[in-house]
PDB file of N, CA and C in Angstrom:
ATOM      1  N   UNK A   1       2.372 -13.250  -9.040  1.00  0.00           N
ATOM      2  CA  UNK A   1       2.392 -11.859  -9.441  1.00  0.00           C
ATOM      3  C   UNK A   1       3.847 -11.442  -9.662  1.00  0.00           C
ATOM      4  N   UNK A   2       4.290 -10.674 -10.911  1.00  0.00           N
ATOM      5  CA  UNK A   2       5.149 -10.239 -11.229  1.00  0.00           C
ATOM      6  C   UNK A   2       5.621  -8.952 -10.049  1.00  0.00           C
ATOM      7  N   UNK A   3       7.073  -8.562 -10.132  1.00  0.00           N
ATOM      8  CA  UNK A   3       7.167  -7.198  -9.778  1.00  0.00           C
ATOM      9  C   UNK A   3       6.524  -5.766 -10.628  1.00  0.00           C
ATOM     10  N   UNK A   4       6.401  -6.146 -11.750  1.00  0.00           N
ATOM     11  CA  UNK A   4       5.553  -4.779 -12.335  1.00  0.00           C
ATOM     12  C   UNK A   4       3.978  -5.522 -12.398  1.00  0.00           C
ATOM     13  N   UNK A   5       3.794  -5.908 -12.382  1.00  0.00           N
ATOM     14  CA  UNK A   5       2.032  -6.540 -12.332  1.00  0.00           C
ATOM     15  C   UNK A   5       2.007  -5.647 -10.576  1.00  0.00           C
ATOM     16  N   UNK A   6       3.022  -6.167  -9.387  1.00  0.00           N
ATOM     17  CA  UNK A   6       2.327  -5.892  -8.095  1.00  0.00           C
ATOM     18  C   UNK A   6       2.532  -4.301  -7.715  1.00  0.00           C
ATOM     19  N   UNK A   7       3.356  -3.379  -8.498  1.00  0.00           N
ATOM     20  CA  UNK A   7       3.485  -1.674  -8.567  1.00  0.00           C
ATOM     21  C   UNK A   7       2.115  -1.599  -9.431  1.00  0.00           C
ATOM     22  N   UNK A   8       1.652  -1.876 -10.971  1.00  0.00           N
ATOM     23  CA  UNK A   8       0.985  -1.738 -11.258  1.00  0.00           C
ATOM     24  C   UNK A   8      -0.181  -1.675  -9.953  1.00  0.00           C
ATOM     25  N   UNK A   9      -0.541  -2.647  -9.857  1.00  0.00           N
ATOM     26  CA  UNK A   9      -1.685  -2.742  -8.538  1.00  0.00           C
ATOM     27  C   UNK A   9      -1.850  -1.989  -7.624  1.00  0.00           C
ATOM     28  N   UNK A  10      -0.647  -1.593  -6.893  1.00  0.00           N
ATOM     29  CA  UNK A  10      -0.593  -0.690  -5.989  1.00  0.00           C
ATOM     30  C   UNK A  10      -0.671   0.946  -5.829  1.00  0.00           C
ATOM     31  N   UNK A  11      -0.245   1.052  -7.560  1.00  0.00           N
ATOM     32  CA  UNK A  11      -0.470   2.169  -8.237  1.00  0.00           C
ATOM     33  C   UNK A  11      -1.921   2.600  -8.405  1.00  0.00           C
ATOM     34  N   UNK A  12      -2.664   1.680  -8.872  1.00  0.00           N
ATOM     35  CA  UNK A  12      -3.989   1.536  -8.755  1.00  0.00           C
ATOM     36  C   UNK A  12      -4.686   1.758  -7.516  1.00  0.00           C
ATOM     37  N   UNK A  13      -3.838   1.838  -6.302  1.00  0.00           N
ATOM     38  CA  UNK A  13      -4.916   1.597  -4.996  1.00  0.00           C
ATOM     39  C   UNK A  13      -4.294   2.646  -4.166  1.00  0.00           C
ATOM     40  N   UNK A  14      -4.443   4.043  -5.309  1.00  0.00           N
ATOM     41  CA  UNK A  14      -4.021   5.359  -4.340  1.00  0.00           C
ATOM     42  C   UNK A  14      -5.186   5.453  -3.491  1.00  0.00           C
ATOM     43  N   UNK A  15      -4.604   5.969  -2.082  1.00  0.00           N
ATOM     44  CA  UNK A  15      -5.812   6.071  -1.294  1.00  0.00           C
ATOM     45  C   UNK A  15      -6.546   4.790  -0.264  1.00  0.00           C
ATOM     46  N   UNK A  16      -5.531   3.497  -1.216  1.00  0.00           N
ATOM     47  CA  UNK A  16      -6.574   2.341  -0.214  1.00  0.00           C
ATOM     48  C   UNK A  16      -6.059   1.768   1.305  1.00  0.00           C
ATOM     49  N   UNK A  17      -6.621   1.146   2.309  1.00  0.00           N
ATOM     50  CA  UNK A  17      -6.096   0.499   2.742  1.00  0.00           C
ATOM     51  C   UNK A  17      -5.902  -1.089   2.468  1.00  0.00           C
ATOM     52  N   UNK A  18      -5.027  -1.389   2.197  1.00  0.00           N
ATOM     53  CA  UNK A  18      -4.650  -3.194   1.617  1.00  0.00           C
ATOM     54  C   UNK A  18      -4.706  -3.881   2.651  1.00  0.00           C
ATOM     55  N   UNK A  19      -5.484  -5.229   2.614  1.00  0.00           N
ATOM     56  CA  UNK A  19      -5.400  -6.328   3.603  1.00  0.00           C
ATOM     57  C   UNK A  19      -4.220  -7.131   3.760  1.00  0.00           C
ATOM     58  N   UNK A  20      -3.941  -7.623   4.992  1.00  0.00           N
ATOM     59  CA  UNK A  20      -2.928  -8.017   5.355  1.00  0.00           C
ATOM     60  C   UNK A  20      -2.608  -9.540   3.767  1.00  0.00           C
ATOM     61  N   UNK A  21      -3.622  -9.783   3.453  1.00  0.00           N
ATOM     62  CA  UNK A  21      -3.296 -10.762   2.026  1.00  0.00           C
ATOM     63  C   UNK A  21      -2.807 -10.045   0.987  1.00  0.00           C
ATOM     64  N   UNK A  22      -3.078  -9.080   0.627  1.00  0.00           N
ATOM     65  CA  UNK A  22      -2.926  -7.827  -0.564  1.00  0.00           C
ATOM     66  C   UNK A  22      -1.366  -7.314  -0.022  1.00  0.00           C
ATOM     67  N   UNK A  23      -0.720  -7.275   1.485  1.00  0.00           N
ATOM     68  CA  UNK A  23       0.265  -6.334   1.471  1.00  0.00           C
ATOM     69  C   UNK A  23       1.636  -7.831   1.227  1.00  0.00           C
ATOM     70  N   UNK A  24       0.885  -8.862   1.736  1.00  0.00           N
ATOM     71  CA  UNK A  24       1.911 -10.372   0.899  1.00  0.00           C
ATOM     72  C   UNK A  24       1.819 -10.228  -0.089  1.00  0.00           C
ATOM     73  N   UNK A  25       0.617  -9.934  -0.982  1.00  0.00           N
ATOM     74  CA  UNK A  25       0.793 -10.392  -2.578  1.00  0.00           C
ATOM     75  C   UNK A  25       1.935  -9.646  -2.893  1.00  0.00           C
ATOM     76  N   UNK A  26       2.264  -8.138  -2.586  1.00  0.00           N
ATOM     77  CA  UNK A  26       2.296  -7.494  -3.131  1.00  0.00           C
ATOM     78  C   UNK A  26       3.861  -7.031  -2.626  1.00  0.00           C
ATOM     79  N   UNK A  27       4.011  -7.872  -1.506  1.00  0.00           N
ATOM     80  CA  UNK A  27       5.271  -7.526  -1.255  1.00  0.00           C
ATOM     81  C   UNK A  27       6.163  -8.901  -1.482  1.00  0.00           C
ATOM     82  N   UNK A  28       5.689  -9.975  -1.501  1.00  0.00           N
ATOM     83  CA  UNK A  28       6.672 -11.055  -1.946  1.00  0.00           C
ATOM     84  C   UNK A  28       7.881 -11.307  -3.221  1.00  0.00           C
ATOM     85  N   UNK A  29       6.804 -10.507  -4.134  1.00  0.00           N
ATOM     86  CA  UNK A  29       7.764 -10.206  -5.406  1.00  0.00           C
ATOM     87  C   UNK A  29       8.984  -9.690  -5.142  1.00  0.00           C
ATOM     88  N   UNK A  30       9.025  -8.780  -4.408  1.00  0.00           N
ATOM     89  CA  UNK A  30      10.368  -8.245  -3.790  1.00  0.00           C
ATOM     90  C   UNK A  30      10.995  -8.815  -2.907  1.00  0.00           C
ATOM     91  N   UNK A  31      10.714  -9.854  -2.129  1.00  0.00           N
ATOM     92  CA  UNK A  31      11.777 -10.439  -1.283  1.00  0.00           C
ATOM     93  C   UNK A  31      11.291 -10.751  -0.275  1.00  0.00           C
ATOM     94  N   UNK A  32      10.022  -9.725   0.535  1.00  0.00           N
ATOM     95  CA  UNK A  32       9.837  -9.702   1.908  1.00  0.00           C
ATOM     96  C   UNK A  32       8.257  -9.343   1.852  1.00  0.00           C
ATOM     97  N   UNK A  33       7.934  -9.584   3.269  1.00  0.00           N
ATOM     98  CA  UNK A  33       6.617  -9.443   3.457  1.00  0.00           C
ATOM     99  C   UNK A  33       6.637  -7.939   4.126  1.00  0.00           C
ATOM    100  N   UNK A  34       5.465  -7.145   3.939  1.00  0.00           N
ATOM    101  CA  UNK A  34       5.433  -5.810   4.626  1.00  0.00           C
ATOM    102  C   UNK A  34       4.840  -5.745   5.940  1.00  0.00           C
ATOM    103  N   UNK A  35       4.994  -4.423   6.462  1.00  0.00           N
ATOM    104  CA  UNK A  35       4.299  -4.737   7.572  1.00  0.00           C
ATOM    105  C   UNK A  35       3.084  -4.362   7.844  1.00  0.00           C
ATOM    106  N   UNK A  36       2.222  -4.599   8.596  1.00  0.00           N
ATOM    107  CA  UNK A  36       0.619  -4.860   9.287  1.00  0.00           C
ATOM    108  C   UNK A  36       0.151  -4.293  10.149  1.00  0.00           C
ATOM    109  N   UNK A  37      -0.601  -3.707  10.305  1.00  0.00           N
ATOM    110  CA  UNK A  37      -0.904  -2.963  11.797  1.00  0.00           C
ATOM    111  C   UNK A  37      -3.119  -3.791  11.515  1.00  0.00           C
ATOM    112  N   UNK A  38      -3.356  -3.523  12.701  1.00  0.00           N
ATOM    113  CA  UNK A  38      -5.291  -3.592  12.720  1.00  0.00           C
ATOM    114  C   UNK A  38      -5.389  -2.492  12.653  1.00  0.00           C
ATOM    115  N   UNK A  39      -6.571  -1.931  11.603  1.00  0.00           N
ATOM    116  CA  UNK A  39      -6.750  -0.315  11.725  1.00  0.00           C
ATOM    117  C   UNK A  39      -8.198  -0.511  12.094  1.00  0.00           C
ATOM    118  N   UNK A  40      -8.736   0.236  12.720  1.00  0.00           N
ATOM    119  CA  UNK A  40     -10.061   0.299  13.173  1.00  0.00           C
ATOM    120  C   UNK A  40     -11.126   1.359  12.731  1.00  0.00           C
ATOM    121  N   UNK A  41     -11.793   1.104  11.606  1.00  0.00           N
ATOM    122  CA  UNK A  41     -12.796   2.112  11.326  1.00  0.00           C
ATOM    123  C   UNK A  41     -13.204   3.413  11.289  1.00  0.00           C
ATOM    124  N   UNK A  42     -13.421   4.037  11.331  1.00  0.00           N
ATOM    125  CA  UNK A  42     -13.450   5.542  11.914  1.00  0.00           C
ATOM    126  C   UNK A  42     -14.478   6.256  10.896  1.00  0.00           C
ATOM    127  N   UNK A  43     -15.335   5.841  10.063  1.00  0.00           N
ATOM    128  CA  UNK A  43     -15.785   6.606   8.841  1.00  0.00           C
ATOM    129  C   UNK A  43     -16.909   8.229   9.200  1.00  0.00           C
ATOM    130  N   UNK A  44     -16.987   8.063  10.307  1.00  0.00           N
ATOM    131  CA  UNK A  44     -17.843   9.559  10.516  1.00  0.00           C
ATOM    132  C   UNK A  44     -16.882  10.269  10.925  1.00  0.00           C
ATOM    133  N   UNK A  45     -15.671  10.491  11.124  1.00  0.00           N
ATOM    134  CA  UNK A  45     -14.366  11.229  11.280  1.00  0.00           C
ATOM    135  C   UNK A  45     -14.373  11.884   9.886  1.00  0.00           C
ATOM    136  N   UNK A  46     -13.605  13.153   9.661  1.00  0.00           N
ATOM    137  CA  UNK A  46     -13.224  13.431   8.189  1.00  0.00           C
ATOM    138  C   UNK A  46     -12.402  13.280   8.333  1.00  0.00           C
ATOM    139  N   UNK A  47     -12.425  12.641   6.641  1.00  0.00           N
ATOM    140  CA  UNK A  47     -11.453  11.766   5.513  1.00  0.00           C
ATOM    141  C   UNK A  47     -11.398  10.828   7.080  1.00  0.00           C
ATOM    142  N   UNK A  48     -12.118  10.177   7.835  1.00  0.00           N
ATOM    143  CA  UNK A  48     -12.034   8.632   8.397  1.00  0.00           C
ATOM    144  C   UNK A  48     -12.090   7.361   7.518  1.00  0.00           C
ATOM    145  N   UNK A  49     -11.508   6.479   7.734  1.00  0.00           N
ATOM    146  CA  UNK A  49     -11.439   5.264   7.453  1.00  0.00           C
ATOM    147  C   UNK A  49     -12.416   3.950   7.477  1.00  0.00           C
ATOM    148  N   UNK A  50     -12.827   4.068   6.201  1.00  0.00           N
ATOM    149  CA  UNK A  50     -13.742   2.930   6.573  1.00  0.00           C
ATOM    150  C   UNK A  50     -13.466   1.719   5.422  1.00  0.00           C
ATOM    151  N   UNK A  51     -13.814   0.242   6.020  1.00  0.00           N
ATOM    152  CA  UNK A  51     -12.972  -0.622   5.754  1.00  0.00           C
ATOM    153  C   UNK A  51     -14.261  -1.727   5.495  1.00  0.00           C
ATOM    154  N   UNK A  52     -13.572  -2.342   4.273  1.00  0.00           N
ATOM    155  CA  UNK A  52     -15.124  -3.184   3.888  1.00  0.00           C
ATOM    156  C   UNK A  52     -14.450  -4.699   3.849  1.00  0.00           C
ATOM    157  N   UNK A  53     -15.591  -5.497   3.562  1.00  0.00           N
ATOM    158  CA  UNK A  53     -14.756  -6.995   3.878  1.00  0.00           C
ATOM    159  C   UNK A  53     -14.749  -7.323   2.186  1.00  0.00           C
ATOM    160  N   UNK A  54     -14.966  -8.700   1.638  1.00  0.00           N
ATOM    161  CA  UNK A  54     -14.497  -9.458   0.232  1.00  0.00           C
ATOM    162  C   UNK A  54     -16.063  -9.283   0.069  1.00  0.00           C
ATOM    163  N   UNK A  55     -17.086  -8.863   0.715  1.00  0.00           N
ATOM    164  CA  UNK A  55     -18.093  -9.444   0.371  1.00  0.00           C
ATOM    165  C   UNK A  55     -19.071  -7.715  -0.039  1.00  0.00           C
ATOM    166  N   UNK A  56     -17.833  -7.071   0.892  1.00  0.00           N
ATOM    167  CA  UNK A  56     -17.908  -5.395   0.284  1.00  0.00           C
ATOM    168  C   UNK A  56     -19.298  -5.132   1.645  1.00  0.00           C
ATOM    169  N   UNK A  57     -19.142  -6.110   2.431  1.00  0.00           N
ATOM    170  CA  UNK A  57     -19.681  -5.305   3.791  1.00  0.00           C
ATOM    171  C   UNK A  57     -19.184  -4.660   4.800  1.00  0.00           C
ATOM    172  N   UNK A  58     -19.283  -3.315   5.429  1.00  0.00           N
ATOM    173  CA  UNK A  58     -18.336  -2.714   6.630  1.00  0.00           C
ATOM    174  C   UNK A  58     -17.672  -3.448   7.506  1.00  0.00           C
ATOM    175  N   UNK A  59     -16.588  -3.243   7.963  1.00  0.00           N
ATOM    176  CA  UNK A  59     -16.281  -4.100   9.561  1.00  0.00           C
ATOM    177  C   UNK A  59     -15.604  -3.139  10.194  1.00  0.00           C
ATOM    178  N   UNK A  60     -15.695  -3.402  11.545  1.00  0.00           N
ATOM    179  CA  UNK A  60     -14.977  -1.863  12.435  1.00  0.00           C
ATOM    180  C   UNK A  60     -13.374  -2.474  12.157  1.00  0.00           C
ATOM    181  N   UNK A  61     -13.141  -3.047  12.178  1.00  0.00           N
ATOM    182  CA  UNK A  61     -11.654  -3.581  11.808  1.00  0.00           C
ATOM    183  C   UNK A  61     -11.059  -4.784  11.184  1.00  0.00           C
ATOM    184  N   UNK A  62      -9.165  -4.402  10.844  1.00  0.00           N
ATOM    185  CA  UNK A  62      -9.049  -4.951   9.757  1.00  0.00           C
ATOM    186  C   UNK A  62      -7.646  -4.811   9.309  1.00  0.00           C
ATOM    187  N   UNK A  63      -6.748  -6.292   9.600  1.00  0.00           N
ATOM    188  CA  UNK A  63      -5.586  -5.898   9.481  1.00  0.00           C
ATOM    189  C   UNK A  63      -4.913  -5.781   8.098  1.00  0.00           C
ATOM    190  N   UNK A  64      -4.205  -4.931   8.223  1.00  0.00           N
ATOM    191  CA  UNK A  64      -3.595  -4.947   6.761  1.00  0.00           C
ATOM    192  C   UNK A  64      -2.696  -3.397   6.557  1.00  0.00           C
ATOM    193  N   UNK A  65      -2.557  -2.686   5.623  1.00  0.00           N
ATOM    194  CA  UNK A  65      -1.774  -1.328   6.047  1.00  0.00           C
ATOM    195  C   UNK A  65      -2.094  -0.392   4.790  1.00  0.00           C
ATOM    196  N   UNK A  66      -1.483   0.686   4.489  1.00  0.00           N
ATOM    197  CA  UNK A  66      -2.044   2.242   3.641  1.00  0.00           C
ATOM    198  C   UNK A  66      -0.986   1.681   2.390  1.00  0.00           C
ATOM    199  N   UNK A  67      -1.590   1.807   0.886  1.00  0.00           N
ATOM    200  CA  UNK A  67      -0.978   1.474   0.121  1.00  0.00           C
ATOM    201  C   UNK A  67       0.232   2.239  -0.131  1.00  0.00           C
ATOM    202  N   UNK A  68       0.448   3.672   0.561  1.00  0.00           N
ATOM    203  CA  UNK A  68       1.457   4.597   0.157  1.00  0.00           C
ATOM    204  C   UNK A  68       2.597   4.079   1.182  1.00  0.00           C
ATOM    205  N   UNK A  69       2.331   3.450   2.182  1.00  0.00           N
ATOM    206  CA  UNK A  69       3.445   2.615   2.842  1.00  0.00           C
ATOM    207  C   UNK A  69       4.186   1.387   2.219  1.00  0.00           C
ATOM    208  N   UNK A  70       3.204   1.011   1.749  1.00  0.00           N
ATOM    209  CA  UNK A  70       3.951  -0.573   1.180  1.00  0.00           C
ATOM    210  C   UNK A  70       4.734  -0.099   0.060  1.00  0.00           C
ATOM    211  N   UNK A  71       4.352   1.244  -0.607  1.00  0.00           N
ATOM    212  CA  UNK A  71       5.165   1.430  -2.001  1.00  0.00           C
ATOM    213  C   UNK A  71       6.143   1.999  -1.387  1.00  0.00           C
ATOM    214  N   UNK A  72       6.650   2.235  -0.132  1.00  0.00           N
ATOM    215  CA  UNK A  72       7.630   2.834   0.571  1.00  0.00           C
ATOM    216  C   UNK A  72       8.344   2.487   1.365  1.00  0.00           C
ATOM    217  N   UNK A  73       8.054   1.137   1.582  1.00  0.00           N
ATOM    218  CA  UNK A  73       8.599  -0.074   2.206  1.00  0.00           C
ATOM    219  C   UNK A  73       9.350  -1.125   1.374  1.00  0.00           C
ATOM    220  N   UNK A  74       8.669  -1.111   0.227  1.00  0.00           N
ATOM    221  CA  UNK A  74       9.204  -1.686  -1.286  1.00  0.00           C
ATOM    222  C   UNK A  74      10.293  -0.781  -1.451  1.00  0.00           C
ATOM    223  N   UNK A  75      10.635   0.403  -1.962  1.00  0.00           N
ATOM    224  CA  UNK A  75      11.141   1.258  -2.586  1.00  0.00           C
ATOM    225  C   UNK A  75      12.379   1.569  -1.239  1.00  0.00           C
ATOM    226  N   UNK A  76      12.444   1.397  -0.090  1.00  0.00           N
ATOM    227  CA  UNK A  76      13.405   1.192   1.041  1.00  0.00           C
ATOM    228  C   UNK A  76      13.990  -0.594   1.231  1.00  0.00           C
ATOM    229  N   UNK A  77      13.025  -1.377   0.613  1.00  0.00           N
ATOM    230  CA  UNK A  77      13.343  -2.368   0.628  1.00  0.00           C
ATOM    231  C   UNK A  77      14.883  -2.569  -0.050  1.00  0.00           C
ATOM    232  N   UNK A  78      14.874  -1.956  -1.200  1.00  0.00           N
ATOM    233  CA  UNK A  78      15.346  -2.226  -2.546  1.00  0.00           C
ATOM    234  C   UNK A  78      16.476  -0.691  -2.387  1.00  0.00           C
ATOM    235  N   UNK A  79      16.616  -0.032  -1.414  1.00  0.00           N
ATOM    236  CA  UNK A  79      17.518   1.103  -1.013  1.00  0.00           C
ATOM    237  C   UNK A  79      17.653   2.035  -2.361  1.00  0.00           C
ATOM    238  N   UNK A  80      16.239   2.360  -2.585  1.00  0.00           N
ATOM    239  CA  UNK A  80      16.172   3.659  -3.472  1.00  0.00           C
ATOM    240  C   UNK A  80      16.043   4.753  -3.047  1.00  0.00           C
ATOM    241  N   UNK A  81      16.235   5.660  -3.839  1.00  0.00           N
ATOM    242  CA  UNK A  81      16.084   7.036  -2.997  1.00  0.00           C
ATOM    243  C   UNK A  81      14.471   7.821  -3.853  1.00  0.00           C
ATOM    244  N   UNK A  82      13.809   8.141  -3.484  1.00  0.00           N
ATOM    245  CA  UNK A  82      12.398   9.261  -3.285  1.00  0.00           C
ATOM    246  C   UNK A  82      12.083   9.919  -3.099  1.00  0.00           C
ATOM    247  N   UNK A  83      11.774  11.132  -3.524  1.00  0.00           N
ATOM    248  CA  UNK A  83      11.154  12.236  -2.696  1.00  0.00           C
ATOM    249  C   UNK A  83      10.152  12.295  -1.505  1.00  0.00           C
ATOM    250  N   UNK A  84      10.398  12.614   0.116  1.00  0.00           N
ATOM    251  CA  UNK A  84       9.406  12.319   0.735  1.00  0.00           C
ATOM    252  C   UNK A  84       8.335  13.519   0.268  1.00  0.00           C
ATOM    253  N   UNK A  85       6.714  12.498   0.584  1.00  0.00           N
ATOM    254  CA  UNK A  85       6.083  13.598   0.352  1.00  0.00           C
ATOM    255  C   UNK A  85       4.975  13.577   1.513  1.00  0.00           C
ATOM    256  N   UNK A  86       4.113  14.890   1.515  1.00  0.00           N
ATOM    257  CA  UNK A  86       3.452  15.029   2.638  1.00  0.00           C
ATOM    258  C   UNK A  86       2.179  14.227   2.475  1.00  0.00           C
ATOM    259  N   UNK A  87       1.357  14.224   1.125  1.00  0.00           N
ATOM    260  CA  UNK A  87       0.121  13.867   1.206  1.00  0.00           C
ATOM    261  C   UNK A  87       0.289  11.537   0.460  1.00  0.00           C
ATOM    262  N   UNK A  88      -0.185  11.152   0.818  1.00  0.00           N
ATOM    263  CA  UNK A  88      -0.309   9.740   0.617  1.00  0.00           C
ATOM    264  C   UNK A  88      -0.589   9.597  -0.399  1.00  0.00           C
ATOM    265  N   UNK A  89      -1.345  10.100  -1.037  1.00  0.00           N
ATOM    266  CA  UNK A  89      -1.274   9.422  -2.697  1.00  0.00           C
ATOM    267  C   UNK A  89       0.280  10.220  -3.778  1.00  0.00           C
ATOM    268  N   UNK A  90       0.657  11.206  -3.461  1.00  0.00           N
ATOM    269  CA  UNK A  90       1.835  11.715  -4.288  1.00  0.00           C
ATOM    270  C   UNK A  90       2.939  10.920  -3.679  1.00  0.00           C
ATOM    271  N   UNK A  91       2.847  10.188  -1.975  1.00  0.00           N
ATOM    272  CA  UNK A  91       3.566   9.512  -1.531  1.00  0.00           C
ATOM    273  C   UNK A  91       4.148   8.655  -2.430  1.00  0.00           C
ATOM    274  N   UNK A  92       2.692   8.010  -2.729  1.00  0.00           N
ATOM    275  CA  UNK A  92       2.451   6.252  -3.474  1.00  0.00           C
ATOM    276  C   UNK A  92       3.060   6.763  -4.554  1.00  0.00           C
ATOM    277  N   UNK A  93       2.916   7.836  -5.671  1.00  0.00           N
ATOM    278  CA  UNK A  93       3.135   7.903  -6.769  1.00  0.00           C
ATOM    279  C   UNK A  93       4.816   8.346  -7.092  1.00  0.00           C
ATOM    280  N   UNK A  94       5.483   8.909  -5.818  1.00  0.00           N
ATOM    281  CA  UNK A  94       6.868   8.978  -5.977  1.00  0.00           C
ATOM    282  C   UNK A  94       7.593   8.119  -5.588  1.00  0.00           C
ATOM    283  N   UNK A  95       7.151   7.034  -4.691  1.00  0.00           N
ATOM    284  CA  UNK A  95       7.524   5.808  -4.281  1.00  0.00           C
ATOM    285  C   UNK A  95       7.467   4.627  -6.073  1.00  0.00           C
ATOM    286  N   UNK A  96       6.541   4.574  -6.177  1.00  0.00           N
ATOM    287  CA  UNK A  96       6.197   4.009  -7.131  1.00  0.00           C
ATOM    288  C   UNK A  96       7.108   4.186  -8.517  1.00  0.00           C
ATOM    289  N   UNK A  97       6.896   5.192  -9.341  1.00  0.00           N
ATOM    290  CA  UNK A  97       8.088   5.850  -9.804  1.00  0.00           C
ATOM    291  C   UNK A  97       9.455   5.317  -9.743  1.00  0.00           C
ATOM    292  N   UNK A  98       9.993   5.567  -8.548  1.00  0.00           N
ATOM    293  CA  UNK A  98      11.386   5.350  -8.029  1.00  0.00           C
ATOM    294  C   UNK A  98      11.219   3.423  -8.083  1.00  0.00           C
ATOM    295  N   UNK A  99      10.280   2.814  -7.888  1.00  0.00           N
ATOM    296  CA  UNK A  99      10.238   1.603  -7.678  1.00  0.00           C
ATOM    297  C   UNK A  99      10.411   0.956  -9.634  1.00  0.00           C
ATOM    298  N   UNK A 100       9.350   1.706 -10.296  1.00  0.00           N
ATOM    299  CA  UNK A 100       9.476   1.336 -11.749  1.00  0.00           C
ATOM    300  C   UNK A 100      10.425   1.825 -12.032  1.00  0.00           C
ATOM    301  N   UNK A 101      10.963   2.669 -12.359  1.00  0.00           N
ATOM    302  CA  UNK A 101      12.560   3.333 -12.938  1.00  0.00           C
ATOM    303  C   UNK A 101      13.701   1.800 -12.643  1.00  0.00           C
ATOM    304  N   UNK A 102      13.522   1.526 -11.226  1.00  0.00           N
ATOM    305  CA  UNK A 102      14.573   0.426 -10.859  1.00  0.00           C
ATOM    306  C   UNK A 102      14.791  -1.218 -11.305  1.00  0.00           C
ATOM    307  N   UNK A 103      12.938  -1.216 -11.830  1.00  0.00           N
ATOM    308  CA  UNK A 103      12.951  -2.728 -12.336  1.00  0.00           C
ATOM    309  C   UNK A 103      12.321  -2.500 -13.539  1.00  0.00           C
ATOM    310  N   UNK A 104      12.916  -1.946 -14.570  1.00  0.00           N
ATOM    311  CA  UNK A 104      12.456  -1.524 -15.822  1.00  0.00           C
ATOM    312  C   UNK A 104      13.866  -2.193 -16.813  1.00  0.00           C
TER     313      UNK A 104
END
């Protein structure tokens, strides 16, 4: 995966949580691997988290991390500057931004 193929992608996955394979794909292009936490389920919570496997069945957990982090971990990787923002997808999308502007 290219560096604009793996923003593309991530751009695409406002809102998701990425598996710990998805936050390598996606962070190797740049240099480094991101980081990981297990998040654990929560989907009868509002706006809770619920987390499906490859086969697109539930599991209470599931390591991997919030796509508006990795575009912000990338974009600190690479010592750009961003607007912080409050909500996670305008996160991803000003992270992102600042990430394409730099490898364009």
């Amino acid at each position: 995966m290219t560096k604009k193929e793996a923003i593309k992608a991530l751009r695409e996955s406002d809102h998701c949580f990425i598996s710990a394979d998805g936050v390598y794909d996606l962070t190797k292009p740049f240099g480094f691997e991101g980081s990981t936490y297990v998040a654990k389920a929560n989907p009868q919570d509002f706006k809770g988290l619920t987390l499906w496997d490859n086969d697109g069945k539930p599991v209470k957990e599931m390591e991997g991390q919030d796509a508006s982090v990795i575009a912000t971990e990338i974009a600190n990787h690479l010592g750009l500057e961003y607007k912080e923002q409050f909500g996670r997808g305008s996160q991803l999308r000003t992270a992102c931004n600042a990430i394409e502007k730099a490898i364009a």
